[in-house]
Protein backbone atom coordinates (compact mmCIF):
# COMPACT_ATOMS: atom_id res chain seq x y z
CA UNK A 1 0.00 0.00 0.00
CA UNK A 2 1.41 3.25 -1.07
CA UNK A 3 1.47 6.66 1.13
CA UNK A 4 -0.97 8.03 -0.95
CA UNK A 5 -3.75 4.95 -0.79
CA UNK A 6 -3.20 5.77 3.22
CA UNK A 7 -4.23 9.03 3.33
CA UNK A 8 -7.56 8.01 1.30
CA UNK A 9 -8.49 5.45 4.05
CA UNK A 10 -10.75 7.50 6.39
CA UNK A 11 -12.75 6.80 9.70
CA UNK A 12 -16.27 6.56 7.87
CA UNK A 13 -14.22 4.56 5.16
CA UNK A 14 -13.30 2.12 7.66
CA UNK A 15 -16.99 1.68 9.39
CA UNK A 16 -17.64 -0.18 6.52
CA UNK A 17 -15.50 -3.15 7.56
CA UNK A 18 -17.00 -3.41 11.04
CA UNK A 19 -20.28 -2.70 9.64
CA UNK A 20 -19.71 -5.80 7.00
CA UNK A 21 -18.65 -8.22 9.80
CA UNK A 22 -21.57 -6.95 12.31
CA UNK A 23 -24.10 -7.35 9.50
CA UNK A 24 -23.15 -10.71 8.31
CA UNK A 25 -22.91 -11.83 12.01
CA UNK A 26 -26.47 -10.54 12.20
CA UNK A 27 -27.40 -12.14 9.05
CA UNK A 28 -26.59 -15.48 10.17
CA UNK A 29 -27.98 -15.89 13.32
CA UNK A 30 -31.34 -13.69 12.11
CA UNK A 31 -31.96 -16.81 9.44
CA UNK A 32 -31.23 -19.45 12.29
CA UNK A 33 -33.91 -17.95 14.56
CA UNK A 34 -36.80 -17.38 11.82
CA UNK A 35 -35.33 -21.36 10.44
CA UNK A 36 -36.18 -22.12 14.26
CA UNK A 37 -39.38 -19.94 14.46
CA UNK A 38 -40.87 -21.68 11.50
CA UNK A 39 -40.21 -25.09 13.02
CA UNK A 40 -42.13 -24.32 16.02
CA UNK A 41 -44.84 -22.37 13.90
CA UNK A 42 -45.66 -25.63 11.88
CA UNK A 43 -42.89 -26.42 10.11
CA UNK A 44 -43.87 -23.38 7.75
CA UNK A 45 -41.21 -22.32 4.93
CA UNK A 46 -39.32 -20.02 5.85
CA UNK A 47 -40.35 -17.77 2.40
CA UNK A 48 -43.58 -18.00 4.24
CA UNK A 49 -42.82 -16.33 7.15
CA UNK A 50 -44.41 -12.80 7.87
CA UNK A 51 -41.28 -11.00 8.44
CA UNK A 52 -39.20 -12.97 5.81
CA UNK A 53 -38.90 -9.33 3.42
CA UNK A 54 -36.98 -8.05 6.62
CA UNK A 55 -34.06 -10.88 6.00
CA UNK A 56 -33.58 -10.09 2.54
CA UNK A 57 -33.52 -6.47 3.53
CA UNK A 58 -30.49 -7.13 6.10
CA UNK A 59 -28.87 -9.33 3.35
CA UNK A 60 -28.95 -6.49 0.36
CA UNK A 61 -27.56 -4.38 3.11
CA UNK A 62 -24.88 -6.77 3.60
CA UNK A 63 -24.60 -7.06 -0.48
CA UNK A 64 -24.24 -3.58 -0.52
CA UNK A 65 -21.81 -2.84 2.00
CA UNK A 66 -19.40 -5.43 0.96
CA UNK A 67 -19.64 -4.46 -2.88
CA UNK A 68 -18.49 -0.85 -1.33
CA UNK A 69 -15.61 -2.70 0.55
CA UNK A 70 -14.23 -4.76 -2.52
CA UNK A 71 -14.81 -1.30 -4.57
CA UNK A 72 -12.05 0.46 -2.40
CA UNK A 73 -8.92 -1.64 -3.02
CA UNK A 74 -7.14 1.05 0.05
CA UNK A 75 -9.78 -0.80 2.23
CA UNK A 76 -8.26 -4.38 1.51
CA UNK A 77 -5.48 -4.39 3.56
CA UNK A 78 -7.76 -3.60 6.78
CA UNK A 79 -9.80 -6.67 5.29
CA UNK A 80 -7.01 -8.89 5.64
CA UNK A 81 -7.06 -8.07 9.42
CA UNK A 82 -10.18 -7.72 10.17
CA UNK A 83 -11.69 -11.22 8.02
CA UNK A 84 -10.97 -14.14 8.46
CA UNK A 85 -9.21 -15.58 4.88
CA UNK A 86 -8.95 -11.87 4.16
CA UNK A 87 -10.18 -10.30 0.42
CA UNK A 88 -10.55 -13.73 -1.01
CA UNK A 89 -12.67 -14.85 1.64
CA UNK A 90 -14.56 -11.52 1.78
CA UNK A 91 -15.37 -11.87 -2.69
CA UNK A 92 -16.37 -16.19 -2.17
CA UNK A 93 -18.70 -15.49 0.34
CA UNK A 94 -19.94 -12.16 -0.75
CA UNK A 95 -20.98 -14.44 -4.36
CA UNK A 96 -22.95 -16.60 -2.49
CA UNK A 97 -24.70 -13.97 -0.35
CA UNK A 98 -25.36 -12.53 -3.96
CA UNK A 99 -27.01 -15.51 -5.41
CA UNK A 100 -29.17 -15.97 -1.91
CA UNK A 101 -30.24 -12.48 -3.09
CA UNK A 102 -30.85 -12.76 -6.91
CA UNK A 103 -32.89 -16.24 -5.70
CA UNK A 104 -35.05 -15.10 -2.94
CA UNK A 105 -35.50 -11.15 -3.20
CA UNK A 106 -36.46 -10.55 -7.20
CA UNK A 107 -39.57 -9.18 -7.93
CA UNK A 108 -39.87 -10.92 -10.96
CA UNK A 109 -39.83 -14.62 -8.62
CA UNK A 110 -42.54 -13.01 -7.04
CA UNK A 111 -44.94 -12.59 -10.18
CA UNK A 112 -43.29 -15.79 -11.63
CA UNK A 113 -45.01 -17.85 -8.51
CA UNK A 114 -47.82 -15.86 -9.84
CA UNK A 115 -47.90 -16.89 -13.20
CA UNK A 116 -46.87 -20.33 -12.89
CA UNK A 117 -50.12 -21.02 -10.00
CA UNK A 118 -52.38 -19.11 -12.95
CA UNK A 119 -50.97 -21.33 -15.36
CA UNK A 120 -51.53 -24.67 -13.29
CA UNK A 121 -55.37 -23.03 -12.36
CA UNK A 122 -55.83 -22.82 -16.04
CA UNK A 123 -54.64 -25.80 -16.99
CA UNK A 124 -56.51 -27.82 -14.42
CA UNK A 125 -59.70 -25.89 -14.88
CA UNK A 126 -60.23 -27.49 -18.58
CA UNK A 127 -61.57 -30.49 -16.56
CA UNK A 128 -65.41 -29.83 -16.84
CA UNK A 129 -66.59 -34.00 -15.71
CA UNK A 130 -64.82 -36.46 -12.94
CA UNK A 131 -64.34 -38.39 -16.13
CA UNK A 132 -61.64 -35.49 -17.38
CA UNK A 133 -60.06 -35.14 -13.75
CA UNK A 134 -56.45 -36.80 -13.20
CA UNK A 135 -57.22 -37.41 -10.11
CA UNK A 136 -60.02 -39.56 -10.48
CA UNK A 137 -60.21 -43.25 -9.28
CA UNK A 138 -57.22 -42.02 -7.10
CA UNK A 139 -59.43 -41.61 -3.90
CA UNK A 140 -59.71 -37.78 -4.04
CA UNK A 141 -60.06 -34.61 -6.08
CA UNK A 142 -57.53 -32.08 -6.50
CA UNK A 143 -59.62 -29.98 -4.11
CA UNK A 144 -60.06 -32.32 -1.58
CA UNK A 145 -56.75 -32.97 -1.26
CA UNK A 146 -55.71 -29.63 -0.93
CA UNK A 147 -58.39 -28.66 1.36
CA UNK A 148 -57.18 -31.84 3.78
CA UNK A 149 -53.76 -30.61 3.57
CA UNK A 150 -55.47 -26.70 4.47
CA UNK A 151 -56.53 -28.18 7.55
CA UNK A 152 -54.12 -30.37 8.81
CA UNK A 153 -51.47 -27.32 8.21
CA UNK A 154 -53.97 -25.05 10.21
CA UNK A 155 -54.51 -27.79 13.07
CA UNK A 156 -50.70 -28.11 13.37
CA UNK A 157 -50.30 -24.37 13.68
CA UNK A 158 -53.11 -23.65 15.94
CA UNK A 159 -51.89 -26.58 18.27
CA UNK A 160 -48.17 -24.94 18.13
CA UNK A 161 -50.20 -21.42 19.23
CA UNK A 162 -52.27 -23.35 22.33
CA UNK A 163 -48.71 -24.68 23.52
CA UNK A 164 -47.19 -21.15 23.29
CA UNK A 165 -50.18 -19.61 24.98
């Protein structure tokens, strides 16, 4: 590092390091509680859970603020202190908080769910007779079963709510 990259290195430059390694800390053990929280709510998915937008919130932060460390090469040498594996740590696991975001935050998966439940709906509602239904002969409809699996899911949360209470 040269005299000159020193003098660009500031306090508020700096933050972002400790900022990086509180947020990923936070990160971490924010998706092992709501992982744990779902268990005990039902086993529901964890892209089900109410507050799930506030996880991929904390991890575009944590996008962000590491794209701003790798950005400011007079930074790196404080990285290889402060991280463990230093830069090259810093870039592999910064790539795979990236593609946890691209999978799990895009608005686009959003409307795809969207699109591809319209698209089963339509394709299941050409079935005007039991004679057209897929499901038929194998015990129940498409609608029973779902509404069966409705309930049970519903029982096993409302069960998991008395034992809280």
């Amino acid at each position: 590092m040269s005299d000159n990259d020193e003098l660009t290195v500031t306090k508020e430059s700096l933050w972002y390091i400790d900022n990086y390694v509180l947020i990923r800390d936070y990160y971490d053990r924010t998706v092992s509680r709501i992982a744990a929280r779902c268990i005990r709510k039902g086993n529901i998915a964890v892209e089900d859970y109410p507050f799930y937008p506030y996880i991929i919130d904390v991890l575009e932060e944590l996008c962000e603020t590491g794209n701003y460390i790798l950005q400011h090469r007079e930074l790196h040498p404080f990285v290889e202190k402060k991280i463990k594996g230093g830069v090259k740590a810093l870039e592999k696991n910064l790539n795979l908080y990236k593609q946890e975001l691209e999978r799990n935050s895009s608005v686009d998966m959003a409307a795809k769910k969207d699109e591809d439940l319209s698209a089963a709906k339509d394709a299941f509602s050409g079935f005007t007779n039991q004679s057209d239904d897929p499901t038929k002969g194998a015990g129940q409809s498409i609608d029973d079963v779902v509404a069966k699996l409705v309930a049970e899911q519903e029982k096993i949360i409302k069960e998991q709510e008395d034992k809280d209470d």
